[in-house]
Structures are given as C-alpha cells and as structure tokens.
N, C-alpha and C. Protein backbone atom coordinates (compact mmCIF):
# COMPACT_ATOMS: atom_id res chain seq x y z
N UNK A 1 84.03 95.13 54.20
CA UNK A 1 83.03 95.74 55.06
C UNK A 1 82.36 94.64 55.88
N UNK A 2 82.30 94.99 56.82
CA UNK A 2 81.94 94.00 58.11
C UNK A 2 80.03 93.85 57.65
N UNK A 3 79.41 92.88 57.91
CA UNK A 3 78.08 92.46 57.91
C UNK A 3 77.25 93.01 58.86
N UNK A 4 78.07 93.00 59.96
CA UNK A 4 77.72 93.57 61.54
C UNK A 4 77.96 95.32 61.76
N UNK A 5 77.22 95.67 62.76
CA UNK A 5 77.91 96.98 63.64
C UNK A 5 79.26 96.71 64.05
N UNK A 6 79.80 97.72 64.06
CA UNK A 6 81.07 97.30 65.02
C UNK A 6 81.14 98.93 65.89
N UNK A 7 81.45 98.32 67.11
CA UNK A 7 81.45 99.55 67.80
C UNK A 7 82.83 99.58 68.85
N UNK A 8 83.26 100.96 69.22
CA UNK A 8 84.85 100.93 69.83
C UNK A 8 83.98 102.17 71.20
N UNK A 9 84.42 101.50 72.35
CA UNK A 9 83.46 102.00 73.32
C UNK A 9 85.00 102.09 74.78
N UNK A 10 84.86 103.57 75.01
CA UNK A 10 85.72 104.23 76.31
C UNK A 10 84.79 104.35 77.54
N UNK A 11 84.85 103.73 78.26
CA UNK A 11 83.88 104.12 79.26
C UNK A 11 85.03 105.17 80.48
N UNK A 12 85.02 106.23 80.30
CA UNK A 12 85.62 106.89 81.74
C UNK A 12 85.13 107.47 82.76
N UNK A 13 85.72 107.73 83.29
CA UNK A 13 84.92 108.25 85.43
C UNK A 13 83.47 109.27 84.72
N UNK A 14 83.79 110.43 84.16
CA UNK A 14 82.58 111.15 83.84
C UNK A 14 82.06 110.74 82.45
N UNK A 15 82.26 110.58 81.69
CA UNK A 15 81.68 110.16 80.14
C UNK A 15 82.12 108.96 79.55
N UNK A 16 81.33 108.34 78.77
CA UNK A 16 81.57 106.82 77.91
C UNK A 16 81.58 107.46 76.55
N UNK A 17 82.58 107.21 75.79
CA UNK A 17 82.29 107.58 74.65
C UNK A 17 82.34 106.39 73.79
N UNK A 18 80.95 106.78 72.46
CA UNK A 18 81.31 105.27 71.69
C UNK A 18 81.03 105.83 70.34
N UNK A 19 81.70 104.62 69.50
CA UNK A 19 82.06 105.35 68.01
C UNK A 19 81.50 103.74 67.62
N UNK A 20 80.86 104.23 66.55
CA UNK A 20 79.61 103.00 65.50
C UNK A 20 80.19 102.94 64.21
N UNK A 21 80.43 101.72 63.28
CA UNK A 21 80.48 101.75 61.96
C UNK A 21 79.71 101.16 61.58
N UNK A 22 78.68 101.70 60.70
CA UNK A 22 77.55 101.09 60.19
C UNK A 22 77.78 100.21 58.92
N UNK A 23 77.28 99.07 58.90
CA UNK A 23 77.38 98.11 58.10
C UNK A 23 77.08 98.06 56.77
N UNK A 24 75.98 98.77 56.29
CA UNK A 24 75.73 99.07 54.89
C UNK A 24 76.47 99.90 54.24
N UNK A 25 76.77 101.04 54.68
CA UNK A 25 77.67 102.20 54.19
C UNK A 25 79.13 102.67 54.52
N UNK A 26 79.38 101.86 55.70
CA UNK A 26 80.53 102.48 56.65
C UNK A 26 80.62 103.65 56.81
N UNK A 27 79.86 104.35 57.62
CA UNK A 27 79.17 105.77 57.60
C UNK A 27 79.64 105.46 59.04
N UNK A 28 80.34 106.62 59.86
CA UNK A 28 81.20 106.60 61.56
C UNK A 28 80.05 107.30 62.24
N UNK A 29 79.44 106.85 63.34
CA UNK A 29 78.63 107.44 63.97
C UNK A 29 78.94 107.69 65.67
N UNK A 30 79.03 108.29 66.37
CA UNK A 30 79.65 108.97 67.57
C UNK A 30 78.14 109.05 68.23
N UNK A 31 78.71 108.74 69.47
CA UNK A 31 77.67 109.60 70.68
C UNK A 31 78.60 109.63 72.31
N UNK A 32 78.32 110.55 72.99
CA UNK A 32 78.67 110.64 74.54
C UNK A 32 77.58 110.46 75.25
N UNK A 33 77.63 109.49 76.10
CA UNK A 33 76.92 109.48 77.05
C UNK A 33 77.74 109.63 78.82
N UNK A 34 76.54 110.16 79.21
CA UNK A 34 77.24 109.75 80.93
C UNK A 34 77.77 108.31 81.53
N UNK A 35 79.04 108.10 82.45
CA UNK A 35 79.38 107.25 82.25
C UNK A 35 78.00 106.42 83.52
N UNK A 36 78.52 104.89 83.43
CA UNK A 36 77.25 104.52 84.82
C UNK A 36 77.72 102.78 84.38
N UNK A 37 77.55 101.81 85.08
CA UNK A 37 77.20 100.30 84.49
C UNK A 37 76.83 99.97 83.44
N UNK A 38 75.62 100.95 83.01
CA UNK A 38 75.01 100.64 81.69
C UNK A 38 75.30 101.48 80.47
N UNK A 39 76.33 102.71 80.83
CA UNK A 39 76.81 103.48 79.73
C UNK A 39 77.19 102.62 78.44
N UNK A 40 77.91 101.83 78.40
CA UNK A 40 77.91 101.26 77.16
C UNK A 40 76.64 100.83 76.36
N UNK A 41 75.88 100.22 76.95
CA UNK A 41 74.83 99.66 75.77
C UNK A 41 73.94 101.12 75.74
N UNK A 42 73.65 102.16 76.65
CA UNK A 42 73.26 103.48 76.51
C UNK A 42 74.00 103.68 75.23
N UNK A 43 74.81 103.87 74.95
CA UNK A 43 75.76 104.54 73.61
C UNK A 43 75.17 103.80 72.43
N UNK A 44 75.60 102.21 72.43
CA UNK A 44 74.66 101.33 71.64
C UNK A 44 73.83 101.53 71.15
N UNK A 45 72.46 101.65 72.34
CA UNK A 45 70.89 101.83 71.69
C UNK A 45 71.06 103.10 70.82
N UNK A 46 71.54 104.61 71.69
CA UNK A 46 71.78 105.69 70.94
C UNK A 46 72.44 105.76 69.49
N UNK A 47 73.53 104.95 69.15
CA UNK A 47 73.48 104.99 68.09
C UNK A 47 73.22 104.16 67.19
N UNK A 48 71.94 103.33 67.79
CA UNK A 48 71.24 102.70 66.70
C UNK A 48 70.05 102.88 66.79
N UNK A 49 69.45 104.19 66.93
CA UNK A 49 68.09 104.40 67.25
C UNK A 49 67.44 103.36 68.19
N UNK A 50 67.70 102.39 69.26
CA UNK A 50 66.71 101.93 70.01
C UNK A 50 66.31 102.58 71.28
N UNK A 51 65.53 102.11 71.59
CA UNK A 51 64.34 102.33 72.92
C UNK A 51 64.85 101.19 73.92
N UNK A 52 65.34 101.36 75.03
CA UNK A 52 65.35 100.25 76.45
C UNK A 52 65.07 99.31 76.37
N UNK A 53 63.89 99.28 75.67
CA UNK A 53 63.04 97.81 75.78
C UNK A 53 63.59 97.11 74.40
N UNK A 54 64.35 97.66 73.35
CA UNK A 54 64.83 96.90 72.08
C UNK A 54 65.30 96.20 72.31
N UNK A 55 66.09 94.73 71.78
CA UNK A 55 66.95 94.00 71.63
C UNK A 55 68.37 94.84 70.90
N UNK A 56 69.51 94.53 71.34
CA UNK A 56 70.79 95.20 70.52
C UNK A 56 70.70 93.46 69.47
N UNK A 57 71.16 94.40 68.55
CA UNK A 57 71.51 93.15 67.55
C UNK A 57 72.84 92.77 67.61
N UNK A 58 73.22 91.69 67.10
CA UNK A 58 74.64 91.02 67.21
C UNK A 58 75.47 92.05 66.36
N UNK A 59 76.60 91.98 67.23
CA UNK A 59 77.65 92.82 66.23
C UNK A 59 78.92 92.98 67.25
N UNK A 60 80.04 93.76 66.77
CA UNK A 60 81.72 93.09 67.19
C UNK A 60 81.83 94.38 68.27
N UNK A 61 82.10 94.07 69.00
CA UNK A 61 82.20 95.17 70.12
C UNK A 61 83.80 94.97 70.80
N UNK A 62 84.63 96.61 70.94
CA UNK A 62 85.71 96.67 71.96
C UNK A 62 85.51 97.59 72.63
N UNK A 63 86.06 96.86 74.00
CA UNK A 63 86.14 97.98 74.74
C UNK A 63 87.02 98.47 75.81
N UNK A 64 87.42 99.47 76.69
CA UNK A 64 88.62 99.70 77.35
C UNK A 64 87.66 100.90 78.40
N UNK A 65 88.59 100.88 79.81
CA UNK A 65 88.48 102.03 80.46
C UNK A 65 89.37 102.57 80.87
N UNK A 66 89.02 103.61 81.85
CA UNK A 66 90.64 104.35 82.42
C UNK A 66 90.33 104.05 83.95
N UNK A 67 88.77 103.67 83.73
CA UNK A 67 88.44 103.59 85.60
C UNK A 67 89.70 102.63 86.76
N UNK A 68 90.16 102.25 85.94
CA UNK A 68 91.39 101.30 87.13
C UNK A 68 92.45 101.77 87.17
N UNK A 69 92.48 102.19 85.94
CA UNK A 69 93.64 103.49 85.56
C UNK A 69 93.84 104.63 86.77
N UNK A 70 92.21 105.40 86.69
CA UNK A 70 92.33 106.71 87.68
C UNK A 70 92.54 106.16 88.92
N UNK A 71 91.61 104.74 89.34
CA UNK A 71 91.35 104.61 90.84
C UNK A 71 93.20 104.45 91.25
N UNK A 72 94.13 103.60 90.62
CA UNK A 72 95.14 103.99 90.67
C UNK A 72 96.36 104.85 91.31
N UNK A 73 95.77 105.66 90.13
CA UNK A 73 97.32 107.27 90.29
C UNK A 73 95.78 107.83 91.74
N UNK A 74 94.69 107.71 91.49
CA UNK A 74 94.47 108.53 92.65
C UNK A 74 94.05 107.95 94.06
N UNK A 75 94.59 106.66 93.95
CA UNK A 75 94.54 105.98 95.36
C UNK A 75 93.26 105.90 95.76
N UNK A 76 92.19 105.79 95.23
CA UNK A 76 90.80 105.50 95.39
C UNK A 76 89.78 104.35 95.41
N UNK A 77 91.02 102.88 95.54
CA UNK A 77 90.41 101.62 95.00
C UNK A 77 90.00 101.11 96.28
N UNK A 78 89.59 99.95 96.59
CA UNK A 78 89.22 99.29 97.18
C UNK A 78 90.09 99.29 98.62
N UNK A 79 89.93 98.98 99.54
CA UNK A 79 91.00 98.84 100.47
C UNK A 79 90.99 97.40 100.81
N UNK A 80 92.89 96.98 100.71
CA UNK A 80 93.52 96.16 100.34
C UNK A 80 94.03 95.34 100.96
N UNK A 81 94.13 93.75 101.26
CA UNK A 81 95.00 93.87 102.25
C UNK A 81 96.06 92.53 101.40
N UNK A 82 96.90 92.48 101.69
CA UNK A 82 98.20 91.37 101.17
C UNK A 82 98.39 89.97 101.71
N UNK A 83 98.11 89.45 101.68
CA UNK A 83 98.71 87.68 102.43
C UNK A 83 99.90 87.43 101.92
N UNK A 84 101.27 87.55 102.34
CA UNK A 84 101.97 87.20 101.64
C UNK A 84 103.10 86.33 102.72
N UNK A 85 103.83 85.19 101.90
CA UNK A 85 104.65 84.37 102.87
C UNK A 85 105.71 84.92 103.84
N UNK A 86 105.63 84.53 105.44
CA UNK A 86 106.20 85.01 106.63
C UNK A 86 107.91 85.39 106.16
N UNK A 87 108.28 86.98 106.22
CA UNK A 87 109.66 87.61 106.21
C UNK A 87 109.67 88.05 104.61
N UNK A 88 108.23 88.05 103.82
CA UNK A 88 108.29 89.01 102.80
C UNK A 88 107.21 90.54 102.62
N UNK A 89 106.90 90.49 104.02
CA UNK A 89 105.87 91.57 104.40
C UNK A 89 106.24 93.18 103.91
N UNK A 90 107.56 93.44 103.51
CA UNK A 90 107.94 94.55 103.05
C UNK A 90 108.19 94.16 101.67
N UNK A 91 107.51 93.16 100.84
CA UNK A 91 108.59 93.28 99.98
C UNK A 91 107.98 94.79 98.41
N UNK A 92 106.66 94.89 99.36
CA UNK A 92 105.63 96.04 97.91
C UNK A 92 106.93 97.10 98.47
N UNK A 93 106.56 97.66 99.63
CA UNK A 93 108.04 98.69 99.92
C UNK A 93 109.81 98.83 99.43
N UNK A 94 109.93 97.25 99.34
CA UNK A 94 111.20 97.47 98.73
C UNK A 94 111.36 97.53 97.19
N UNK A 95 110.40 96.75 96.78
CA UNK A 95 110.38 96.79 95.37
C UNK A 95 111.88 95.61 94.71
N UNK A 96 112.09 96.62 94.01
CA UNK A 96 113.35 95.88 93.25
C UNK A 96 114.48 96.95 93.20
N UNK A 97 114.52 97.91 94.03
CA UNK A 97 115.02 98.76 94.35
C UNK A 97 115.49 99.93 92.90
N UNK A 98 114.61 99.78 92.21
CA UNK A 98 115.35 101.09 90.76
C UNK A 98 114.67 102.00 91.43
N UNK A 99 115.61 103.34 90.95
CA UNK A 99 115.35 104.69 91.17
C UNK A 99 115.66 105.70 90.11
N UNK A 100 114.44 106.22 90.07
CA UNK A 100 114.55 107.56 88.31
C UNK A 100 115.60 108.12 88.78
N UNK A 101 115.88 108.58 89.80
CA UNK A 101 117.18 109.93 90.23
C UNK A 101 118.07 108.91 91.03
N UNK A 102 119.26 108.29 90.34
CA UNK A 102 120.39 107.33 91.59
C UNK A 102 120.50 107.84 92.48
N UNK A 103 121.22 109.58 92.23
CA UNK A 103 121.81 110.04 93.21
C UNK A 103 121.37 110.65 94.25
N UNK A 104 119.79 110.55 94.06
CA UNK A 104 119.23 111.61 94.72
C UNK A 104 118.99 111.43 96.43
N UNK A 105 119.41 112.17 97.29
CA UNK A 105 119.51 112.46 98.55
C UNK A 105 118.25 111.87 99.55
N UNK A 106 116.99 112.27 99.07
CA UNK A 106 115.85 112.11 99.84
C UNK A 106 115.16 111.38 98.07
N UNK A 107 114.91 110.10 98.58
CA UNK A 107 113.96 109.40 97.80
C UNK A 107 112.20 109.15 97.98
N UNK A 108 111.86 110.05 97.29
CA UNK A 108 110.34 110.19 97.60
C UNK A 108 109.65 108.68 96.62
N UNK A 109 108.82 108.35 97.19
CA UNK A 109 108.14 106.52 96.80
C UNK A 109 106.85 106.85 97.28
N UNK A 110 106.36 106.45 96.35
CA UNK A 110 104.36 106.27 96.52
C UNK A 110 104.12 105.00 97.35
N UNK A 111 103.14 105.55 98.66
CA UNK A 111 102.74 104.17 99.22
C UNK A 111 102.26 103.13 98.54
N UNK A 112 102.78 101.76 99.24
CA UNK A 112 102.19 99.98 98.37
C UNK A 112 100.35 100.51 98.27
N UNK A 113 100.19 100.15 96.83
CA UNK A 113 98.26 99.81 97.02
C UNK A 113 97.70 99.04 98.70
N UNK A 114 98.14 98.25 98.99
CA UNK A 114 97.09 97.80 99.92
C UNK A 114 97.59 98.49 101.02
N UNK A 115 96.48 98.40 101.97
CA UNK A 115 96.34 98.89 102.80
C UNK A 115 96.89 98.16 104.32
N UNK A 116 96.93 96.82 104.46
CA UNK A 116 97.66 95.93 105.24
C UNK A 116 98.33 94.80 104.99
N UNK A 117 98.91 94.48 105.39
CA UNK A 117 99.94 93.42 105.02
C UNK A 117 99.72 92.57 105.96
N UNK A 118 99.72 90.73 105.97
CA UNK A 118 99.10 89.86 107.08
C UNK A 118 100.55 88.32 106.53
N UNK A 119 101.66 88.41 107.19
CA UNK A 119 102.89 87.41 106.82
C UNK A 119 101.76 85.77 107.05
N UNK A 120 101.78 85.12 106.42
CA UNK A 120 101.13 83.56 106.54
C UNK A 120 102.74 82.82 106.63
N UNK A 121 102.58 81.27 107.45
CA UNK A 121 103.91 80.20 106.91
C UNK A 121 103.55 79.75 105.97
N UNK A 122 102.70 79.60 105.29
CA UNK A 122 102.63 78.98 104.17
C UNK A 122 104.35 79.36 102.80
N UNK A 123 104.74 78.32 102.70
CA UNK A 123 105.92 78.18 101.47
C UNK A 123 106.02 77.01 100.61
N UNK A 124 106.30 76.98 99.61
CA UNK A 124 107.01 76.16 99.12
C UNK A 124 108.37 76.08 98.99
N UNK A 125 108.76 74.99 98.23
CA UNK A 125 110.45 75.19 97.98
C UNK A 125 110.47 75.24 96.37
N UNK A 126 111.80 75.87 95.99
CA UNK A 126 111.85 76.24 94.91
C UNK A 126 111.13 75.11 93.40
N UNK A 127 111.01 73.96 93.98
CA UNK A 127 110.43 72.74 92.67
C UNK A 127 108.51 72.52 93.00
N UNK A 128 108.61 73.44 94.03
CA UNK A 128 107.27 73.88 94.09
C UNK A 128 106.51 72.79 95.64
N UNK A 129 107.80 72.05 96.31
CA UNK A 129 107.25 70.70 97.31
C UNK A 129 106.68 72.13 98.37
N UNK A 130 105.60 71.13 99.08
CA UNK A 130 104.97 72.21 100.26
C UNK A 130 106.25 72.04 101.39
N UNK A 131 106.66 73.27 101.86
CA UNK A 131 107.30 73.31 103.26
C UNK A 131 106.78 73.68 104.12
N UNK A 132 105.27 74.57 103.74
CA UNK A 132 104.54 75.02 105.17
C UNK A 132 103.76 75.27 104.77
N UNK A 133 102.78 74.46 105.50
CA UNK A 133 101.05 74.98 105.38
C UNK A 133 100.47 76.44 105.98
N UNK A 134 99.36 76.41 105.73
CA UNK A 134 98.77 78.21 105.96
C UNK A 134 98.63 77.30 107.14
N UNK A 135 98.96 78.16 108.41
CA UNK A 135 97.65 78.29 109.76
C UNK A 135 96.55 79.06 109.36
N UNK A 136 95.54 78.62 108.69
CA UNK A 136 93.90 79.04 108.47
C UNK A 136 93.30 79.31 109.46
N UNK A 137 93.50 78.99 110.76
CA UNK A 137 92.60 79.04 112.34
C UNK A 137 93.32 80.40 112.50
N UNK A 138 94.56 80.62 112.01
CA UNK A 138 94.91 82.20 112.63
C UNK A 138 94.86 83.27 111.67
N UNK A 139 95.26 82.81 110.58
CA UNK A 139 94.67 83.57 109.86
C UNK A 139 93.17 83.97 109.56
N UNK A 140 92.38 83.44 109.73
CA UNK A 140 90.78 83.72 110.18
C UNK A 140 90.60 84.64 110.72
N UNK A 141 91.38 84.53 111.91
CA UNK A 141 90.77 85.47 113.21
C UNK A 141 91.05 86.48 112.09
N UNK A 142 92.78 87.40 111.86
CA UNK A 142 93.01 88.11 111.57
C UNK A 142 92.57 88.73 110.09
N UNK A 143 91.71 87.98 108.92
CA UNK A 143 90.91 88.34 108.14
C UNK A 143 89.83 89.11 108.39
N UNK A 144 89.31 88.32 109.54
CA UNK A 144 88.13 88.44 110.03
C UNK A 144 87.64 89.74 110.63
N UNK A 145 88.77 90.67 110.86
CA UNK A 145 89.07 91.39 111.82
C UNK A 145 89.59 92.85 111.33
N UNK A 146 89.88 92.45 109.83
CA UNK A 146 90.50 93.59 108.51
C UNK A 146 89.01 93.13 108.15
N UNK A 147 88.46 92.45 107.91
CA UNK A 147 87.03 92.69 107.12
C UNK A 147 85.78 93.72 107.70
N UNK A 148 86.13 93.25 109.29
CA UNK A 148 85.32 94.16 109.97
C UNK A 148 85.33 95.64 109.95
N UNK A 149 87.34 96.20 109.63
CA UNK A 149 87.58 97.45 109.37
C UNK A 149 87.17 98.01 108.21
N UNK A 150 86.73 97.20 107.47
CA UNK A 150 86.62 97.53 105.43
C UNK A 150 86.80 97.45 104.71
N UNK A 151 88.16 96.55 105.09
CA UNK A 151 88.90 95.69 103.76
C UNK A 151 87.95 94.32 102.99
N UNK A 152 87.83 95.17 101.31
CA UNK A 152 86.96 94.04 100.74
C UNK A 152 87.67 93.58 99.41
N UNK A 153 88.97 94.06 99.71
CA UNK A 153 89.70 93.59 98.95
C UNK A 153 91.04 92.59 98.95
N UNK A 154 91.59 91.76 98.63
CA UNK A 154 92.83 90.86 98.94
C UNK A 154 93.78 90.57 97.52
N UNK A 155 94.83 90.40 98.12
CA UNK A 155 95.69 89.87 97.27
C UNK A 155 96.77 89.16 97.82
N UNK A 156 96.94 87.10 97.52
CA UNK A 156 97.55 86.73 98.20
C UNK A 156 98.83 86.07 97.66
N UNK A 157 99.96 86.13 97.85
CA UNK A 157 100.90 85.63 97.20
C UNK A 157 101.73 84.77 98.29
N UNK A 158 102.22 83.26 97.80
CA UNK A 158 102.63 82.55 98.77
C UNK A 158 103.77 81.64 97.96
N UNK A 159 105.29 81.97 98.64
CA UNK A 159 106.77 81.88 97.89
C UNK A 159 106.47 80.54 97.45
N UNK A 160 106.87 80.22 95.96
CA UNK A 160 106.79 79.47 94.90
C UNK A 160 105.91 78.75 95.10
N UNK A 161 104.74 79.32 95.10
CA UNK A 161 103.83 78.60 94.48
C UNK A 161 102.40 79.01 93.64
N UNK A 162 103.48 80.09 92.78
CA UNK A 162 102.86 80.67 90.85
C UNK A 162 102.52 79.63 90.36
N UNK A 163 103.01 78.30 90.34
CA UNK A 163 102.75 77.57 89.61
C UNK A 163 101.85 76.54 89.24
N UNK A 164 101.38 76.40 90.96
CA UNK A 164 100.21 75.31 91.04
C UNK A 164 99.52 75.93 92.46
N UNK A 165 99.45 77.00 92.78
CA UNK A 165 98.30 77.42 93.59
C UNK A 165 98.02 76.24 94.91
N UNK A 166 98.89 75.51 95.48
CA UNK A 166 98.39 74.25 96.09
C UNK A 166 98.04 74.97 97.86
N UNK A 167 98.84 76.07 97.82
CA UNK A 167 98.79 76.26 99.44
C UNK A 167 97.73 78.02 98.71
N UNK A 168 97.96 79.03 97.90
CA UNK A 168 97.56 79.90 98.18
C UNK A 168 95.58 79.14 97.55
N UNK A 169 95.07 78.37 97.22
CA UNK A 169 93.83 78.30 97.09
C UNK A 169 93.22 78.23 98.18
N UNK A 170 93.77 77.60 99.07
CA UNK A 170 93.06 77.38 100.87
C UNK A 170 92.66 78.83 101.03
N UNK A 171 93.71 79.66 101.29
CA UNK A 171 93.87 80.92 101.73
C UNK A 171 92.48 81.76 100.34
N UNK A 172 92.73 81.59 99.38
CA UNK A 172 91.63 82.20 99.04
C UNK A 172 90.46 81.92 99.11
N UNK A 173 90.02 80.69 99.14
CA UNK A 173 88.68 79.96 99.86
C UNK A 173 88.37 80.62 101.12
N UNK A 174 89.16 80.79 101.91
CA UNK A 174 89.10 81.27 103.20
C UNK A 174 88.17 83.21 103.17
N UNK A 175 89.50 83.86 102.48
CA UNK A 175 88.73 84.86 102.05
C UNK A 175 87.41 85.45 101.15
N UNK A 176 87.54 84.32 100.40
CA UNK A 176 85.62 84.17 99.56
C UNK A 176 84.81 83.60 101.03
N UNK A 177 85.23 83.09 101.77
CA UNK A 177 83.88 82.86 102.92
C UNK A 177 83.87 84.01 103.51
N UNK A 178 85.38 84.57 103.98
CA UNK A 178 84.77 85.80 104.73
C UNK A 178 84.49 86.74 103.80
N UNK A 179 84.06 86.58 102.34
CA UNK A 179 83.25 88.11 101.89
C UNK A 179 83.90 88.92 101.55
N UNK A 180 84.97 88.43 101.17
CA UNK A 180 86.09 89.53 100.15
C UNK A 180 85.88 89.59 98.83
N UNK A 181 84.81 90.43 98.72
CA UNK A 181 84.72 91.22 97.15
C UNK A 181 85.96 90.33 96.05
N UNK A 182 87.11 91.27 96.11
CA UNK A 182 87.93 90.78 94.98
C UNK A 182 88.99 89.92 95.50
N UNK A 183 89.59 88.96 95.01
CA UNK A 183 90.66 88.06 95.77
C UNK A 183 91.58 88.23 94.44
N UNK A 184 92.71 88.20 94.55
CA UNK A 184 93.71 87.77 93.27
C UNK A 184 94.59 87.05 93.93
N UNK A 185 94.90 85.90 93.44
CA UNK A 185 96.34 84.78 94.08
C UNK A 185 97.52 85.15 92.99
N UNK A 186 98.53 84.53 93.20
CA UNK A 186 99.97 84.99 92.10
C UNK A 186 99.73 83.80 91.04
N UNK A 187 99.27 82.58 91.47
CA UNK A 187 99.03 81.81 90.52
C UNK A 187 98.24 81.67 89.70
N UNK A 188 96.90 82.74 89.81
CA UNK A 188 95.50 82.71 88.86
C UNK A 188 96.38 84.10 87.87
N UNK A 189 97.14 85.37 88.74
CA UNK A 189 97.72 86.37 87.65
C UNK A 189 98.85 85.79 86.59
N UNK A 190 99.72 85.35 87.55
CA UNK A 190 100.68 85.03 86.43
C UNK A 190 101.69 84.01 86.66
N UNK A 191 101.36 82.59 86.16
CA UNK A 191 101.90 81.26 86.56
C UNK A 191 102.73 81.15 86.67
N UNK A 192 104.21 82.29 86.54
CA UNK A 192 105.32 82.08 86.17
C UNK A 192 106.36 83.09 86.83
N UNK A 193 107.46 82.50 87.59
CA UNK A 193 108.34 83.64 87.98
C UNK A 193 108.32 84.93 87.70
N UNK A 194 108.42 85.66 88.31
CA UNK A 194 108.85 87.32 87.92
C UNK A 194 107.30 87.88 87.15
C-alpha cells in the first residue's frame, strides 16, 4: 500500500474523470468534473475534501487525454503549416503509398494535418554534411505572411538532418520570433530515420 494518494486522471473535451486510492485503507474514490485547464486538480481537491485555497499534498499522479486524439479525427487543431526540404512538398500526400482496399478503383485519403506546405533548400547529405542552407530572408517573408493568415502552428522537417538539427534549428528560431505557438523539428521528435 502506497504512503501517498495516488490518483489516475482522464481529462476529455466535456468531462475529466479522476479515480483516488486512499492511502490508509485503499478505499477507490471517483469524481467527474467538467473538463477546463484546471479540471484535474478540481477532481483532486474534490476528492480530498479541499477548498481552492488548500495546498494538494504530495502524492503519485497519471494522467492521459483524448483532447489531441479528438482535435485529430475531427480536424480541429491548430492551423498548420510544414517547412519541409525543396521537391518533398507532397510527400504528407503521398505517404508511403499502403492502401486498406489494393484494388479499389477510387481511393478516398484524408487531407495532410497542415494546412500549407512552404519547400526551403535547406539539405543535408546522407552522413548528415550541410549541402544547403535555409534562405531565412525568404523564408521570412513567406512565414510572415501564413502568420498573418492564422497559422500558429509549424512543423519543420529538413532531408537528413534527424540527427543533429544543424540547418532545421535556424528555421525554428525563425518561427519562435515570428510567434508560432507550437514548432516541432524532425530532430527534437525523433532522432532517427523513419
């Protein structure tokens, strides 16, 4: 038996639900609250009798949502735009080409998440040497210009270089000045081919 609370906390689009095991007895205690920023520690205080103004006491907390989940399947996230290296501008569209139905006649495909696509020269070569720097002076303008439309979101990927980020960090510096909410590079997700 744990010393601590331990609590297992869902926060989703309309309700947070959280489930308590109390430390003296292991006695399961439940509450729903509305979901919001602060729904979780709402659930918390609730099921430990506090008031707003309490301190939560230390104890083991997990937690998960579906909110990225829904924004997702229902196309509701942020609007997006792609940096990705010059002659791979289709590549969210092509994918890797699998298809649930081979044979099927008319292939229906869910549009790429983002919302624009912007080709940079920036490359490396396959051992990761720079072959082309970002033009940052042109790419500016054209950030500058998707930011003004509403895009506060980015995601920039620039050919082999998962591994050491040397050309896509410029490019994300660039977009943290112009005020892009979320940035993801291929080398901060996932350092490694494929």
């Amino acid at each position: 038996m744990s010393a601590r609370w331990q609590f297992w906390i869902d926060r989703g689009g309309t309700f947070t639900d959280c489930i308590g095991i109390e430390p003296s007895t292991g006695a399961l205690r439940v509450a729903k609250v509305l979901s919001s920023d602060g729904a979780p520690l709402e659930g918390i205080r609730t099921l430990l009798g506090l008031t707003a103004a309490e301190p939560i006491p230390p104890c083991d907390l997990r937690m998960g949502t579906t909110l990225a989940t829904n924004a997702l399947l229902e196309r509701r996230g942020a609007k997006t735009v792609l940096v990705i290296t010059r002659g791979f501008g289709d590549l969210l569209t092509l994918g890797d080409q699998t298809r649930p139905d081979l044979f099927a006649l008319e292939i229906e495909k869910p549009a790429p998440l983002c919302a624009a696509v912007i080709e940079t020269s920036a490359r490396c070569a396959p051992d990761g040497s720079v072959l082309h720097e970002p033009d940052l002076v042109s790419l500016r303008g054209v950030l500058a210009g998707l930011k003004a439309q509403g895009f506060t979101s980015a995601a920039v990927v620039v050919m082999h270089d998962h591994a050491h980020g040397r050309l896509e960090q410029p490019i994300v510096r660039l977009l943290e000045e112009l005020d892009f909410g979320h940035v993801s590079a291929s080398h901060e997700v996932s350092s490694e081919v494929g």
